[in-house]
N, C-alpha and C. Protein backbone atom coordinates (compact mmCIF):
# COMPACT_ATOMS: atom_id res chain seq x y z
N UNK A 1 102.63 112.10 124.10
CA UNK A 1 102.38 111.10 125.11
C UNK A 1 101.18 110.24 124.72
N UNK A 2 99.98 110.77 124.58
CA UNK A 2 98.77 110.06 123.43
C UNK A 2 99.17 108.87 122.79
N UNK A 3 100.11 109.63 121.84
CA UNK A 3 100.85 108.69 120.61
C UNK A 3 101.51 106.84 121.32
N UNK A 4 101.77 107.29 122.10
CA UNK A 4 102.66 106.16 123.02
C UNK A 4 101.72 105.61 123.56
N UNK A 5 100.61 106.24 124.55
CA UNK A 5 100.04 105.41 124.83
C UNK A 5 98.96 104.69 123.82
N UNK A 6 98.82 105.17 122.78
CA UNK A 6 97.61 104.44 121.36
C UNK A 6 98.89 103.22 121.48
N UNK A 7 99.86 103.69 120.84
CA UNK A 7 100.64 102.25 120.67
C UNK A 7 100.96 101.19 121.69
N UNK A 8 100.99 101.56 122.51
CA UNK A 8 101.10 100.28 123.68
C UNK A 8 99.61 99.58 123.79
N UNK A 9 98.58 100.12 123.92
CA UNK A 9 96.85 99.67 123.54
C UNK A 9 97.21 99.17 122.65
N UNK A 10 97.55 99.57 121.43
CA UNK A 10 96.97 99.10 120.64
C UNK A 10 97.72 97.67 119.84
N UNK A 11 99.16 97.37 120.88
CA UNK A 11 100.01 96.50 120.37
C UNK A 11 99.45 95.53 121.95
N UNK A 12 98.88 95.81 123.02
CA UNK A 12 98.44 94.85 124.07
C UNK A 12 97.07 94.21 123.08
N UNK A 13 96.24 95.37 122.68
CA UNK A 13 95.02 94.73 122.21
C UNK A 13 95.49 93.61 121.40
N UNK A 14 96.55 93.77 120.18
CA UNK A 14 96.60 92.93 118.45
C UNK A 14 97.01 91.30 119.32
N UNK A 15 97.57 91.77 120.22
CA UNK A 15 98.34 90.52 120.89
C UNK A 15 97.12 89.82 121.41
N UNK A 16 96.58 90.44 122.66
CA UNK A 16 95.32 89.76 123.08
C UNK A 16 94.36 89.01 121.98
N UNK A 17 94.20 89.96 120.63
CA UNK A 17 92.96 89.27 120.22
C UNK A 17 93.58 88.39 118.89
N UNK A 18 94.85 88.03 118.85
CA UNK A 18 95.43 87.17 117.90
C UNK A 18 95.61 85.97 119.09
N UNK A 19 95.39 86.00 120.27
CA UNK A 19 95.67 84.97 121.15
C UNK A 19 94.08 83.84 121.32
N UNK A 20 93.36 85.12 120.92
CA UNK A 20 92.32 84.25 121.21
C UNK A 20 91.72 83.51 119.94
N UNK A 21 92.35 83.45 119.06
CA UNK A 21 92.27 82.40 117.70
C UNK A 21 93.01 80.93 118.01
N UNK A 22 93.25 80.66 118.95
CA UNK A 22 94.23 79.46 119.08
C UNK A 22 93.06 78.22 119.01
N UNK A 23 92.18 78.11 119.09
CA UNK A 23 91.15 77.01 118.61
C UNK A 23 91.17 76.90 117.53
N UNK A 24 91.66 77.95 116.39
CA UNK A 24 91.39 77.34 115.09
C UNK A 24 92.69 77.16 114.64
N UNK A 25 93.55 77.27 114.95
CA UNK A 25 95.22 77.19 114.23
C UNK A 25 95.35 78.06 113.51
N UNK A 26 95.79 79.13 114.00
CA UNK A 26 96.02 80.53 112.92
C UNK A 26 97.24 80.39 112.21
N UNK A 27 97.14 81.42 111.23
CA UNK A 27 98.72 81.16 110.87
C UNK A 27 99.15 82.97 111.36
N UNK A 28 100.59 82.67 110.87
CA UNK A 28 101.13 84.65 110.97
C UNK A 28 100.11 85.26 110.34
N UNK A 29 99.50 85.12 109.34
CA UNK A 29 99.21 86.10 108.27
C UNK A 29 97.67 86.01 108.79
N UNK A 30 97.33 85.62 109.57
CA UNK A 30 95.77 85.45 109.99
C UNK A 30 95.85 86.17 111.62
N UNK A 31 97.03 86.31 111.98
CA UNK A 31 97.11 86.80 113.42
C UNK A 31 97.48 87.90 113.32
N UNK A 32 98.56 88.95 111.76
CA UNK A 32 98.85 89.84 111.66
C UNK A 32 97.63 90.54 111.03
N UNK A 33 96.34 90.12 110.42
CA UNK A 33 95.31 90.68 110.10
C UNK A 33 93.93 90.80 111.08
N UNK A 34 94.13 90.15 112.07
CA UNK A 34 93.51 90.80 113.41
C UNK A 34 94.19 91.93 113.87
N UNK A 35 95.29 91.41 114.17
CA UNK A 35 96.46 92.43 114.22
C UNK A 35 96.29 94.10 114.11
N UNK A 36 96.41 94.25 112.59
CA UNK A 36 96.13 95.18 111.95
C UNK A 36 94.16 95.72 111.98
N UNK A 37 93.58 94.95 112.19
CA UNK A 37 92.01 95.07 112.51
C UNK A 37 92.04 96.05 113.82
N UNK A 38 92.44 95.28 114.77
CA UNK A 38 92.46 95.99 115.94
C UNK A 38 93.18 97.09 116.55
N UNK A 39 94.10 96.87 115.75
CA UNK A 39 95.31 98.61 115.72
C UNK A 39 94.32 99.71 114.88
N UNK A 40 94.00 99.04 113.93
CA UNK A 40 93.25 100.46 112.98
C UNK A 40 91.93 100.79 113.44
N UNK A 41 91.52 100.00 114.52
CA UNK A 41 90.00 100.32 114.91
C UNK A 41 90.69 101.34 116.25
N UNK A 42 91.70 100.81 117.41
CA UNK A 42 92.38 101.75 118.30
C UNK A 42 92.38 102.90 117.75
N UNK A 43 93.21 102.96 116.58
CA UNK A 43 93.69 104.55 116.08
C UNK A 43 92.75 105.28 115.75
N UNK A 44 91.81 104.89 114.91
CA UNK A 44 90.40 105.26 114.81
C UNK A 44 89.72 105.92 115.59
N UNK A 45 89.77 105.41 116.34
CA UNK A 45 88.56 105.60 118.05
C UNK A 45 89.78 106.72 118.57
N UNK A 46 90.93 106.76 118.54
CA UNK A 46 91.81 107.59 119.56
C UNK A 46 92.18 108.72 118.43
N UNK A 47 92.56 108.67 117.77
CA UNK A 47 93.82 109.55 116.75
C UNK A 47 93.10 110.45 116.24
N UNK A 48 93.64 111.35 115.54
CA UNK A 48 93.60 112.93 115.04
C UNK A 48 93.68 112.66 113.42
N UNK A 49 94.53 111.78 113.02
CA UNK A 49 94.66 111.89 111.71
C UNK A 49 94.62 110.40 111.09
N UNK A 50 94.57 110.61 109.83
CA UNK A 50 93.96 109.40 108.63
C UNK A 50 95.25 108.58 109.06
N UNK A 51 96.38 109.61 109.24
CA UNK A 51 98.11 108.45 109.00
C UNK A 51 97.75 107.60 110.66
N UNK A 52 97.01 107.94 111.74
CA UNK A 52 97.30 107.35 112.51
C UNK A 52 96.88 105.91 112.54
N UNK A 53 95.86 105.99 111.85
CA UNK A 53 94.89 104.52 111.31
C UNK A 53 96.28 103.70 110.96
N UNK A 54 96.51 104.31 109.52
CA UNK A 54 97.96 103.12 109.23
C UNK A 54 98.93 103.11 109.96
N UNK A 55 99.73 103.95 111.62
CA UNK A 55 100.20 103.76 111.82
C UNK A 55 100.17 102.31 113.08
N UNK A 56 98.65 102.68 113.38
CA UNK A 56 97.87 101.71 113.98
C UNK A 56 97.70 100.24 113.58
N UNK A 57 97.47 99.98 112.24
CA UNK A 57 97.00 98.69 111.59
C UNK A 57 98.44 98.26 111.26
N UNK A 58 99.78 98.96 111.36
CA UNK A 58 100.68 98.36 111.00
C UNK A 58 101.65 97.96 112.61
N UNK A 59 100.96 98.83 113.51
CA UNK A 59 101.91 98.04 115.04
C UNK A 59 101.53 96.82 114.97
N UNK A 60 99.79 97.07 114.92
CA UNK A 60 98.90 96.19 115.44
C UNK A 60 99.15 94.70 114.69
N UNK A 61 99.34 94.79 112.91
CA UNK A 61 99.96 93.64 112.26
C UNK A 61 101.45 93.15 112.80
N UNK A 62 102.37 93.78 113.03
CA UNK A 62 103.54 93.64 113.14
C UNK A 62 103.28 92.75 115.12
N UNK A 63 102.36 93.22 115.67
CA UNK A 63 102.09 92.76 117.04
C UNK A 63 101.34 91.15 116.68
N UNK A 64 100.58 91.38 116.28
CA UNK A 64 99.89 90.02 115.94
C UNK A 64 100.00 88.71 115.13
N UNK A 65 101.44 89.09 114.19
CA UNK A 65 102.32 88.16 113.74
C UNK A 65 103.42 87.84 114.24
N UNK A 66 103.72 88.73 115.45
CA UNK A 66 105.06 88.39 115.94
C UNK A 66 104.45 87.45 117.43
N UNK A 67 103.04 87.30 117.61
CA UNK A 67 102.71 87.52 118.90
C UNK A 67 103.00 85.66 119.42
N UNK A 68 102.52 84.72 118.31
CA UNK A 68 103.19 83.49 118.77
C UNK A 68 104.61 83.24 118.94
N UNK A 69 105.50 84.10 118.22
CA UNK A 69 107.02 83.73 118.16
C UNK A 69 107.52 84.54 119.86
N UNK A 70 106.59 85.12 120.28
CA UNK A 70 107.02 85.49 121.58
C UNK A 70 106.78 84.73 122.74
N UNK A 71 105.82 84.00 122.69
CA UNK A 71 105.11 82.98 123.29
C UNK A 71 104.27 83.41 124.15
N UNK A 72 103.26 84.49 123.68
CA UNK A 72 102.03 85.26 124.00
C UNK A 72 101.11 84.78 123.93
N UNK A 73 100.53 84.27 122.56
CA UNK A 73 99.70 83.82 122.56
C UNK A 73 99.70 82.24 121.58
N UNK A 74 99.97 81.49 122.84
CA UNK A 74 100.41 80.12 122.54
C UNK A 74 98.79 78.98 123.42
């Protein structure tokens, strides 16, 4: 249950803080590396193991590049 809730944090956080780059014109690859910043700092702070970091930095990328095509953070 942990596990689920790190990932929902940590895919609300990548979204939130790839939203708040919209003053500078991000691209995917600049919103999936907050993304991944802020998933691997979640997992970090929450998780048990080294894999949770990467499982973290990779919601968190996959959240933060997908997050304009959803119209989240527009």
């Amino acid at each position: 249950m942990l596990k689920v809730k790190l990932a929902a944090t940590a895919a609300f956080l990548a979204f939130a803080a790839a939203g708040c780059t919209q003053n500078i014109n991000p691209t995917d690859i600049d919103r999936a590396a907050i993304g991944a910043a802020a998933g691997a700092t979640i997992a970090h702070v929450a998780g048990e193991d080294e894999s949770d970091v990467y499982k973290g930095a990779a919601a968190g990328a996959a959240a933060g590049a997908i997050c304009n095509d959803v119209g989240f953070c527009r």
